[in-house]
Protein backbone atom coordinates (compact mmCIF):
# COMPACT_ATOMS: atom_id res chain seq x y z
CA UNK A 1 -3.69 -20.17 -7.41
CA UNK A 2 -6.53 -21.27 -9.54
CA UNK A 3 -5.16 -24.78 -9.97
CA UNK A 4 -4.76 -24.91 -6.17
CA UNK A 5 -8.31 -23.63 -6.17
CA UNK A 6 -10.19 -26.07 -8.52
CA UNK A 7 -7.86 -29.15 -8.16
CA UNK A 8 -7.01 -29.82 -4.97
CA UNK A 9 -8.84 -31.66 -3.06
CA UNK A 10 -7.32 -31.66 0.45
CA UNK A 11 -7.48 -27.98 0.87
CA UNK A 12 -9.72 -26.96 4.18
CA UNK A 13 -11.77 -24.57 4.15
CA UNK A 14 -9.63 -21.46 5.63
CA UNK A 15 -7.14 -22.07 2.55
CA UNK A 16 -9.70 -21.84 -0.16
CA UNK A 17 -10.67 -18.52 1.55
CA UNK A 18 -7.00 -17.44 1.65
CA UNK A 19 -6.12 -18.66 -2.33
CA UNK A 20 -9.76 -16.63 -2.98
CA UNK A 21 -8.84 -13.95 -1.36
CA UNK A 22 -5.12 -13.53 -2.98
CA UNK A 23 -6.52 -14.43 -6.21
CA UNK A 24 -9.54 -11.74 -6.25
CA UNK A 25 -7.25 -8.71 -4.98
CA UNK A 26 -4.62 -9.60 -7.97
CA UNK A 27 -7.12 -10.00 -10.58
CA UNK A 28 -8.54 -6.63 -9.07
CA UNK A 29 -4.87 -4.86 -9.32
CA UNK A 30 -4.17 -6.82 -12.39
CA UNK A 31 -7.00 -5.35 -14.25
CA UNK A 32 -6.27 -1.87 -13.66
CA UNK A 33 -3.14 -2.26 -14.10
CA UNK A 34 -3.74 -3.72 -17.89
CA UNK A 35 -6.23 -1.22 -18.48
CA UNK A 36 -5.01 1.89 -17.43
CA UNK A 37 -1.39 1.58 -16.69
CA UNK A 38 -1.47 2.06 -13.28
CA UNK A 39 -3.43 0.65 -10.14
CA UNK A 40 -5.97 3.23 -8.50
CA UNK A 41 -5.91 3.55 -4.44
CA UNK A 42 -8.41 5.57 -3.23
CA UNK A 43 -8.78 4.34 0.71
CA UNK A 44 -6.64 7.28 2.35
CA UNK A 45 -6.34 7.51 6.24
CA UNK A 46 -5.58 11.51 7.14
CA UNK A 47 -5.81 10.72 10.49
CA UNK A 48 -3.05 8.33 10.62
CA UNK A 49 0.39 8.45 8.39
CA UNK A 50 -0.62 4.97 6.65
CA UNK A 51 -0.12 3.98 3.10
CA UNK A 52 -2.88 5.00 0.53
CA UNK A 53 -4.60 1.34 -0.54
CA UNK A 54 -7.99 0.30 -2.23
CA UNK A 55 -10.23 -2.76 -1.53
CA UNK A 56 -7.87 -5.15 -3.74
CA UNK A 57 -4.67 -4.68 -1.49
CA UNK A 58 -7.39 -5.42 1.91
CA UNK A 59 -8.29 -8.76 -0.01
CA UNK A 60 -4.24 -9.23 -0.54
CA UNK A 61 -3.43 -8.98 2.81
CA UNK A 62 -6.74 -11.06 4.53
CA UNK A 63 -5.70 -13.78 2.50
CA UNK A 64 -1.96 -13.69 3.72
CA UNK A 65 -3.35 -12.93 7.24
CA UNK A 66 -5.67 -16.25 6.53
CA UNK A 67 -2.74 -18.23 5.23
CA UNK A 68 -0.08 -17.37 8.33
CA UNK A 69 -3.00 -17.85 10.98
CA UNK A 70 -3.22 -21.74 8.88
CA UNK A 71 0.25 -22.36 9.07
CA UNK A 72 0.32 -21.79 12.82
CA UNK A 73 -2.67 -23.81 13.94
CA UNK A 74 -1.28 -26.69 11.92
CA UNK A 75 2.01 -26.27 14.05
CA UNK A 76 0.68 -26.01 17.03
């Protein structure tokens, strides 16, 4: 991701945000996970039976969400 980030120079502008965005939520797992074992979630909906997540997973998945809404506009 961080060659596609600096090197290419054909990327648009919605894929840098998406390679940014996947990037900056693994770093953010990846360093808790070196440091202390284990990643922390702390965003828990009691309202709703949903997953327990923190603000790197919500990066994760905007930049997926990014990257599938780019794939489809170029198909269309």
């Amino acid at each position: 991701l961080i060659y596609l980030i600096l090197r290419k120079k054909n990327l648009n502008a919605i894929d840098l945000y998406s390679y940014s965005f996947i990037l900056g939520g693994t770093i953010g797992n990846g360093i808790d996970r070196i440091l202390k074992g284990y990643v922390i979630d702390f965003i828990n909906l009691n309202n709703i039976n949903f997953p327990v997540f923190n603000i790197a997973d919500i990066s994760i998945n905007i930049g997926f969400i990014f990257l599938v809404y780019n794939i489809f506009k170029k198909n269309r």
